[in-house]
N, C-alpha and C. Protein backbone atom coordinates (compact mmCIF):
# COMPACT_ATOMS: atom_id res chain seq x y z
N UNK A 1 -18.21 122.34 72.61
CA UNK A 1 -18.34 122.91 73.93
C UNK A 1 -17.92 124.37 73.87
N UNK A 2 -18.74 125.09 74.08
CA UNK A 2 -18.54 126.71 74.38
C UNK A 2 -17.93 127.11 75.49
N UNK A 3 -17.38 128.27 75.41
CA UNK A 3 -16.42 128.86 76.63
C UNK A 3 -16.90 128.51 77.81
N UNK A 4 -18.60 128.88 78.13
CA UNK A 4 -19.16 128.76 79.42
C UNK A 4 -19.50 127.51 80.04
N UNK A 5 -19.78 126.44 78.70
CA UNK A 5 -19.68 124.99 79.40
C UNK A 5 -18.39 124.78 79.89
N UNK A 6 -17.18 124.68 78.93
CA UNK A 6 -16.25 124.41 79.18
C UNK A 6 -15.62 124.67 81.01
N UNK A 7 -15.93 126.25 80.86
CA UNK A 7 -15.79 126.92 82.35
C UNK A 7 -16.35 126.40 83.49
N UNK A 8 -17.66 126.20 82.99
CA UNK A 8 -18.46 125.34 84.40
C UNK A 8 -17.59 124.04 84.91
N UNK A 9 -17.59 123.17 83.46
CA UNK A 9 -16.73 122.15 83.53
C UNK A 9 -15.76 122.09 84.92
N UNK A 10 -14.80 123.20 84.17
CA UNK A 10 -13.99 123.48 85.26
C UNK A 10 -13.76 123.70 86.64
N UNK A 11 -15.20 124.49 86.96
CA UNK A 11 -15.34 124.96 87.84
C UNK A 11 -15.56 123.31 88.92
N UNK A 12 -16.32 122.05 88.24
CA UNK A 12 -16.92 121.07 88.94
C UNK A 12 -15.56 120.10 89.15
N UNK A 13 -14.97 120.32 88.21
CA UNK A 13 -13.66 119.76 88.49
C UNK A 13 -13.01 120.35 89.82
N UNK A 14 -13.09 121.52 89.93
CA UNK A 14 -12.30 122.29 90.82
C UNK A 14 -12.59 121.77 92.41
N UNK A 15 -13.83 121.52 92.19
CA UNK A 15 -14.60 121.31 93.87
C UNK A 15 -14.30 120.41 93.82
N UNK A 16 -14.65 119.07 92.54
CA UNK A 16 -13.97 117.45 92.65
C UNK A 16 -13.00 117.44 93.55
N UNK A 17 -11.70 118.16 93.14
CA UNK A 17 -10.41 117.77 93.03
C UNK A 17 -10.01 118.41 94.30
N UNK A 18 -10.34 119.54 94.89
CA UNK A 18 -10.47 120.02 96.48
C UNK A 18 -10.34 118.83 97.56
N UNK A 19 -11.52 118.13 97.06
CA UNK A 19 -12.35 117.30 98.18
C UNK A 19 -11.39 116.01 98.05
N UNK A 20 -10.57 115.31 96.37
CA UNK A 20 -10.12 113.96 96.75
C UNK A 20 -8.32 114.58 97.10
N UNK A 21 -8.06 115.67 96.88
CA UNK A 21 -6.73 116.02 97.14
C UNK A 21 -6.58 116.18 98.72
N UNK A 22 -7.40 116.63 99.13
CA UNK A 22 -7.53 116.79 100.79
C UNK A 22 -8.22 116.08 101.53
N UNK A 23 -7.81 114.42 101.61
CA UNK A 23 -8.38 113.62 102.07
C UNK A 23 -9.95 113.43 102.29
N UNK A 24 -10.49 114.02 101.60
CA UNK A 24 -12.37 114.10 101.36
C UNK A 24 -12.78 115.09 102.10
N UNK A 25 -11.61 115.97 102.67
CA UNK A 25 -12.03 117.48 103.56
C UNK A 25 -12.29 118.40 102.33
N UNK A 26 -13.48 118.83 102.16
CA UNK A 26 -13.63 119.98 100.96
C UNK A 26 -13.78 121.47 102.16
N UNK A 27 -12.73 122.26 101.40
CA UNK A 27 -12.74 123.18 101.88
C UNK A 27 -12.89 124.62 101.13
N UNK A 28 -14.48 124.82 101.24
CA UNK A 28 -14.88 125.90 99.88
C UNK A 28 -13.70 127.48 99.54
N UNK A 29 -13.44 127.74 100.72
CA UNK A 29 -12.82 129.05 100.51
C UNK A 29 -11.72 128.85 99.52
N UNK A 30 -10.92 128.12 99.80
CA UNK A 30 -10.09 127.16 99.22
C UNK A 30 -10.35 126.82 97.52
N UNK A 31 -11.25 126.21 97.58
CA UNK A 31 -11.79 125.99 96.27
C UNK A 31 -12.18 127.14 94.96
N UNK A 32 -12.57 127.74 95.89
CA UNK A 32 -13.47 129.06 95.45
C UNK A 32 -12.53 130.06 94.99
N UNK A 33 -10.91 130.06 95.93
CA UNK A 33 -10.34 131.06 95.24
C UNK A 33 -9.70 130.47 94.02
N UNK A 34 -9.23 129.09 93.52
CA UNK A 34 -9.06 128.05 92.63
C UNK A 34 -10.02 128.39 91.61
N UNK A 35 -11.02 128.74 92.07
CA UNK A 35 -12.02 128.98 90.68
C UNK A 35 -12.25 130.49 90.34
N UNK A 36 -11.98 131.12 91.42
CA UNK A 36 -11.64 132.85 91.06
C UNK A 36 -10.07 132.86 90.18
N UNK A 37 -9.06 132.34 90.53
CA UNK A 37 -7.89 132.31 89.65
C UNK A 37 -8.36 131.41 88.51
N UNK A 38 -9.06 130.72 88.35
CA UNK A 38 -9.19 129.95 86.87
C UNK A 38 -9.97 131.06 85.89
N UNK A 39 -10.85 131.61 86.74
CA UNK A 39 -11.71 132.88 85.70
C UNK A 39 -10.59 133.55 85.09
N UNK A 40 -9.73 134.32 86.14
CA UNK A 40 -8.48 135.14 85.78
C UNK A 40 -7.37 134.74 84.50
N UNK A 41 -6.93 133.27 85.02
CA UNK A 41 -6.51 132.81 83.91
C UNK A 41 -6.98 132.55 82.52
N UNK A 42 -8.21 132.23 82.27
CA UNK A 42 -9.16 132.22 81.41
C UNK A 42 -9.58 133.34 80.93
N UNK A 43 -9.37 133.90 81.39
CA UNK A 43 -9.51 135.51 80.48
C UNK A 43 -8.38 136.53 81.03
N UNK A 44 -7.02 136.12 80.83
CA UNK A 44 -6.06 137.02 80.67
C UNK A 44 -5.19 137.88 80.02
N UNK A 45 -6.37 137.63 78.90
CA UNK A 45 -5.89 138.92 77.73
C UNK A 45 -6.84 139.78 78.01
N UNK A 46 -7.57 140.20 79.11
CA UNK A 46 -8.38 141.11 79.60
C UNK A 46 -7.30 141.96 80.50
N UNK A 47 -6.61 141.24 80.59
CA UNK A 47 -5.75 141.86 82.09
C UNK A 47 -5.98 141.79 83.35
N UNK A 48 -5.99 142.93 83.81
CA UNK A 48 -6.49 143.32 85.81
C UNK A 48 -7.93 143.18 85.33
N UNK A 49 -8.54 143.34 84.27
CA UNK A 49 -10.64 143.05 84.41
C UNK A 49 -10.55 142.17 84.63
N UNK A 50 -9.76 141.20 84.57
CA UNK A 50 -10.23 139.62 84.72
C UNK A 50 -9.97 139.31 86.20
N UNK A 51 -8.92 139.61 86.60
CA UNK A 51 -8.61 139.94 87.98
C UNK A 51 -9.76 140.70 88.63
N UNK A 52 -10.23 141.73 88.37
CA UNK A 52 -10.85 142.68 89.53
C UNK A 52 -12.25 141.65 89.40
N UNK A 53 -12.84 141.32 88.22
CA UNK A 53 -14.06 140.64 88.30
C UNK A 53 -14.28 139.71 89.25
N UNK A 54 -12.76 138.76 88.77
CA UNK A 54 -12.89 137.48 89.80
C UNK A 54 -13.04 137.88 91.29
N UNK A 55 -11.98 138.60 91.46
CA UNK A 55 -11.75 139.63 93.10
C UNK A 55 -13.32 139.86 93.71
N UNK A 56 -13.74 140.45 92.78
CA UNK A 56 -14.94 141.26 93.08
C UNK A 56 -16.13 139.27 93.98
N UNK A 57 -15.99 138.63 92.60
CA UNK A 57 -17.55 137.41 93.00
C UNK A 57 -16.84 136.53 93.94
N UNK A 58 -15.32 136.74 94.15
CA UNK A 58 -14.56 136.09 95.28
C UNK A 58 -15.38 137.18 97.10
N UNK A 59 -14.90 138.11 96.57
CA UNK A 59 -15.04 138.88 97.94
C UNK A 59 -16.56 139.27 97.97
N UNK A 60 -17.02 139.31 97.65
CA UNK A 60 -18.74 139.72 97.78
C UNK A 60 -19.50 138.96 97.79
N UNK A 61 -19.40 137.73 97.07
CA UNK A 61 -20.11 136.38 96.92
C UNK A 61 -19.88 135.18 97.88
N UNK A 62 -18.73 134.70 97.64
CA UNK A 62 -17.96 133.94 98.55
C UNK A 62 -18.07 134.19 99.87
N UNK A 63 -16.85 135.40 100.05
CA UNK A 63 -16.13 135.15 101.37
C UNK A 63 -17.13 136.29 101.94
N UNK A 64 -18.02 136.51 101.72
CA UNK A 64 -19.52 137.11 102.66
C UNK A 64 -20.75 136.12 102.74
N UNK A 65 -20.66 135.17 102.36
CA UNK A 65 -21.33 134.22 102.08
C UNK A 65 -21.62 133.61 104.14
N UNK A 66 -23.06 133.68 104.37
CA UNK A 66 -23.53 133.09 105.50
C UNK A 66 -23.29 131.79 105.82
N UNK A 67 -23.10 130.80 104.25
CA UNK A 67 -22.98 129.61 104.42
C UNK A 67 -21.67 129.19 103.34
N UNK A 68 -20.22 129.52 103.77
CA UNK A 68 -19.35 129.47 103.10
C UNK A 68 -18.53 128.09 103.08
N UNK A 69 -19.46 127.08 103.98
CA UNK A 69 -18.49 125.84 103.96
C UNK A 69 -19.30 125.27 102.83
N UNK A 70 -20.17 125.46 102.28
CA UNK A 70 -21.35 125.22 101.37
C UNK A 70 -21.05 125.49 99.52
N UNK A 71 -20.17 126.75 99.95
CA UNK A 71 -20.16 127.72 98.62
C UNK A 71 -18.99 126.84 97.58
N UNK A 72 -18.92 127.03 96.23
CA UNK A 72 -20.05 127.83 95.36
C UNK A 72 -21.54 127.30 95.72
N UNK A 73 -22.52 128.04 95.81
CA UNK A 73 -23.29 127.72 95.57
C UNK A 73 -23.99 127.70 94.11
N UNK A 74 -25.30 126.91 93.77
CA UNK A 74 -25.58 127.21 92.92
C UNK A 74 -25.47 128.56 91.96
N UNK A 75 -26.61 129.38 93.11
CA UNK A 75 -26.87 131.06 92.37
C UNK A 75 -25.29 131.65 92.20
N UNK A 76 -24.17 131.15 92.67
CA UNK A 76 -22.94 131.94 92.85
C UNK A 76 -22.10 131.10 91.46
N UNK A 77 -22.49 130.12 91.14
CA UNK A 77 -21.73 129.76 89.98
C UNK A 77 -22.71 130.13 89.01
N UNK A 78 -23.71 130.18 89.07
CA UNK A 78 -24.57 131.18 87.97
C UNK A 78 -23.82 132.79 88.19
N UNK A 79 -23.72 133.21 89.11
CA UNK A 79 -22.67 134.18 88.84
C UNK A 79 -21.80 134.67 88.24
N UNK A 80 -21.00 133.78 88.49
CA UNK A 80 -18.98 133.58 87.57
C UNK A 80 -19.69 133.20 86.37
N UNK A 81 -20.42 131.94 86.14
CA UNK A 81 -20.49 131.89 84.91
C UNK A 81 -21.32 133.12 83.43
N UNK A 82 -22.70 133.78 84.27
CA UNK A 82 -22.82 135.30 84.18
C UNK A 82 -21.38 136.38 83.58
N UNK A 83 -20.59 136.39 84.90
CA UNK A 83 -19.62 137.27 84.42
C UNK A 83 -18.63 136.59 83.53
N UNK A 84 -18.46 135.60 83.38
CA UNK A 84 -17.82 134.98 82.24
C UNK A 84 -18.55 135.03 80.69
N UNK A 85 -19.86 135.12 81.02
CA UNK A 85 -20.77 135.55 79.79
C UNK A 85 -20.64 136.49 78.98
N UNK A 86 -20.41 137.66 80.25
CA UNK A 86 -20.37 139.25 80.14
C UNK A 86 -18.62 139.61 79.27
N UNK A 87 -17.41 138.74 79.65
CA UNK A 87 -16.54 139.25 79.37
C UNK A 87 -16.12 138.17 77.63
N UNK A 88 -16.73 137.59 77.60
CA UNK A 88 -16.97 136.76 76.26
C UNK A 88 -18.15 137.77 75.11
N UNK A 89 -18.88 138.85 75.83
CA UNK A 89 -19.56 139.19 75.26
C UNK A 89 -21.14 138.72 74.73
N UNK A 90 -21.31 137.90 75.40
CA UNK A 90 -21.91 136.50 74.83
C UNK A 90 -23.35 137.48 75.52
N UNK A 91 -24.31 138.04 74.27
CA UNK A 91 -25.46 139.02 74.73
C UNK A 91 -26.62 138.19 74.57
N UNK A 92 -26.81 137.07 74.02
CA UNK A 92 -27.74 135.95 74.27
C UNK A 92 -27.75 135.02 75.62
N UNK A 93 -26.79 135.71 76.78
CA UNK A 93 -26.41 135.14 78.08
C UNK A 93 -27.95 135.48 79.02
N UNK A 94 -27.92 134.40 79.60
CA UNK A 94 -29.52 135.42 81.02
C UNK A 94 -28.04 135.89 82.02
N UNK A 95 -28.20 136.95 82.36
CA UNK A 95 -27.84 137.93 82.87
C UNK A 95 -28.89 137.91 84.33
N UNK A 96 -29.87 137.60 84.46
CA UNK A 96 -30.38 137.59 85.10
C UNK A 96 -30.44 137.43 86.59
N UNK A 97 -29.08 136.79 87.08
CA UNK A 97 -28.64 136.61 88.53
C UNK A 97 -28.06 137.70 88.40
N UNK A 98 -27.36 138.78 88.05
CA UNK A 98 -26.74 139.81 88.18
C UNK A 98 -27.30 140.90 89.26
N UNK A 99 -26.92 141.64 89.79
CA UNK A 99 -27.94 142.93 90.60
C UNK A 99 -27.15 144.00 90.14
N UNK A 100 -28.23 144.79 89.99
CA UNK A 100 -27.63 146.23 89.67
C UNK A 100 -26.36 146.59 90.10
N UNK A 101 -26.31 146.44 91.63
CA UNK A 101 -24.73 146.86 91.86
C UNK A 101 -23.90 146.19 91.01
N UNK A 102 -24.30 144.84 90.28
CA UNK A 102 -23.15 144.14 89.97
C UNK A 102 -22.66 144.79 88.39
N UNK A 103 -23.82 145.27 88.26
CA UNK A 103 -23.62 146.06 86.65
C UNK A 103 -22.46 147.02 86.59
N UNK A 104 -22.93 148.20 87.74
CA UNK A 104 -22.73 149.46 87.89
C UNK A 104 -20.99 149.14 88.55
N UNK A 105 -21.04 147.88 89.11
CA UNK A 105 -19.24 147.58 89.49
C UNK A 105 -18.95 146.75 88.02
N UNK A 106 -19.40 146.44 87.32
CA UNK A 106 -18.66 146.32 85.84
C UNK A 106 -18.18 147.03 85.09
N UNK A 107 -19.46 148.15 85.17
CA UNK A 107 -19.09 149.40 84.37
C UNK A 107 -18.06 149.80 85.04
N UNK A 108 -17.33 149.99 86.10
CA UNK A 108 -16.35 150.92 86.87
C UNK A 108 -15.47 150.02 86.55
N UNK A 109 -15.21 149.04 86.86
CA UNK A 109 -13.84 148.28 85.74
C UNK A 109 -13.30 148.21 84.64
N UNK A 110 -14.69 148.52 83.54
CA UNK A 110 -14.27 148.33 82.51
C UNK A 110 -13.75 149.69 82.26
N UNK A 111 -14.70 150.83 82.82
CA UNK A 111 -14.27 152.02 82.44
C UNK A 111 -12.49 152.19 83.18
N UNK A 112 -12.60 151.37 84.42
CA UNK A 112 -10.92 151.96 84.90
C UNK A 112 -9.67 151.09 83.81
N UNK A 113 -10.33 150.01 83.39
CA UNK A 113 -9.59 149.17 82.30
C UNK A 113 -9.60 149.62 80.42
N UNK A 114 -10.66 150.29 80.25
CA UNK A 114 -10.75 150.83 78.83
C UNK A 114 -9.42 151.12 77.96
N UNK A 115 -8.72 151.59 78.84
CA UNK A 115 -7.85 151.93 77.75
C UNK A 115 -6.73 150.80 77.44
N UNK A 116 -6.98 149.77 78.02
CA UNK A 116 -6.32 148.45 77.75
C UNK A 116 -6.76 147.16 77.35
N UNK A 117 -8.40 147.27 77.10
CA UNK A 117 -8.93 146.72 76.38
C UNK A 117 -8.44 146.97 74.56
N UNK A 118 -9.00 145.94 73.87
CA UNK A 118 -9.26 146.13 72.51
C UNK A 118 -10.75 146.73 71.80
N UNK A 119 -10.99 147.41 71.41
CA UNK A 119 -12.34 148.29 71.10
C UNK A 119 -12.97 147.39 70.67
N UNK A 120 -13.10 146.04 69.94
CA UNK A 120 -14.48 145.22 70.10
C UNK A 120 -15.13 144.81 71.31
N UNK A 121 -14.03 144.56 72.27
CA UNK A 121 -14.11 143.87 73.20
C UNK A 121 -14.70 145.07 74.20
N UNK A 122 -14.19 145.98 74.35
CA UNK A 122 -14.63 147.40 74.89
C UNK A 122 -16.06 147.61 74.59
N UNK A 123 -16.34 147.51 73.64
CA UNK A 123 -17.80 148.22 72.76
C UNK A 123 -18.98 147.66 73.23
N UNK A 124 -18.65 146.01 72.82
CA UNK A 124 -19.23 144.65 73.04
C UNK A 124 -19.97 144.90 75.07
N UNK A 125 -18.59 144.97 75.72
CA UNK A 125 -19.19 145.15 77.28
C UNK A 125 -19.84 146.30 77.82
N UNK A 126 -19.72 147.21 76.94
CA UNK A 126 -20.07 148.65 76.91
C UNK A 126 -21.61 148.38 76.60
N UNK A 127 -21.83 147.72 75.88
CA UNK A 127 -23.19 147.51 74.62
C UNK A 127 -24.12 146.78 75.73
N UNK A 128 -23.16 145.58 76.31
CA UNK A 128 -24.18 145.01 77.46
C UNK A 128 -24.15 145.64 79.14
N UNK A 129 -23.36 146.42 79.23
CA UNK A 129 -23.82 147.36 80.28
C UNK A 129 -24.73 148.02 79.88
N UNK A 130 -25.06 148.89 78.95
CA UNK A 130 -26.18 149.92 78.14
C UNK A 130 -27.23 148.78 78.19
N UNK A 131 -27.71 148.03 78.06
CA UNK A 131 -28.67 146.74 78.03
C UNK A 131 -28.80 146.59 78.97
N UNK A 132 -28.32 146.75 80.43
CA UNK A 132 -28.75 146.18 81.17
C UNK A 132 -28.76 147.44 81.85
N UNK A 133 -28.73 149.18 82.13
CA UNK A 133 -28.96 149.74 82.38
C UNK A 133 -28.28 150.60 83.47
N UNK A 134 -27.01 150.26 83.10
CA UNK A 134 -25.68 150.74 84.47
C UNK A 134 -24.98 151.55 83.99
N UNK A 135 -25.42 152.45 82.98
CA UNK A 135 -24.74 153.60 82.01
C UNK A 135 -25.28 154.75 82.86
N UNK A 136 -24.71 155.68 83.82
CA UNK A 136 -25.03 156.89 83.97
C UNK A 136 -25.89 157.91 82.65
């Protein structure tokens, strides 16, 4: 099992365990930030990137979300799992739910985080921002 199954994994656990911990009341916001702190934790030798990422598909995805008693939704855990792609490096990932803004707010993290990254790991997200076209 690879990082991103594993993660999904998690993520289905997360909504499971929402819904039988709270008497079968699933309550997404709830859930959702449970799975924004699991990203964080899961990649916390990134530091605050792992933080601002999660922050970021928490507050833009989620909690703007029209139908948030609903969420994750599908396209939104293709999301996290996307940016979990992105910070694994993993360049055989579809990237493809991403939107430009979402690039161009990667690049601004990584660049405000660079100097606390490790230079593979730097290069690697650098390499798939340049690929996907959010390089000034």
């Amino acid at each position: 099992m690879n990082s991103i199954d594993k993660f999904l994994s998690d993520i289905q656990k997360t909504v499971k365990y929402d819904r039988a911990n709270n008497g079968g009341h699933y309550d997404a916001k709830r859930a959702c930030t449970q799975i924004a702190k699991l990203f964080a934790n899961n990649n916390r030798n990134l530091g605050s990137l792992a933080v601002s990422i999660s922050d970021y598909w928490l507050n833009t995805y989620i909690l703007g979300s029209s139908d948030l008693e609903n969420e994750p939704s599908e396209e939104n855990i293709e999301r996290i799992k996307a940016f979990q792609a992105f910070v694994d490096s993993d360049d055989s990932a579809d990237f493809s739910v991403l939107t430009a803004d979402d690039w161009e707010t990667l690049r601004d993290f990584v660049d405000d985080e660079a100097e606390n990254l490790d230079l593979d790991s730097l290069q690697n997200m650098m390499n798939l921002i340049l690929q996907n076209g959010a390089l000034e």
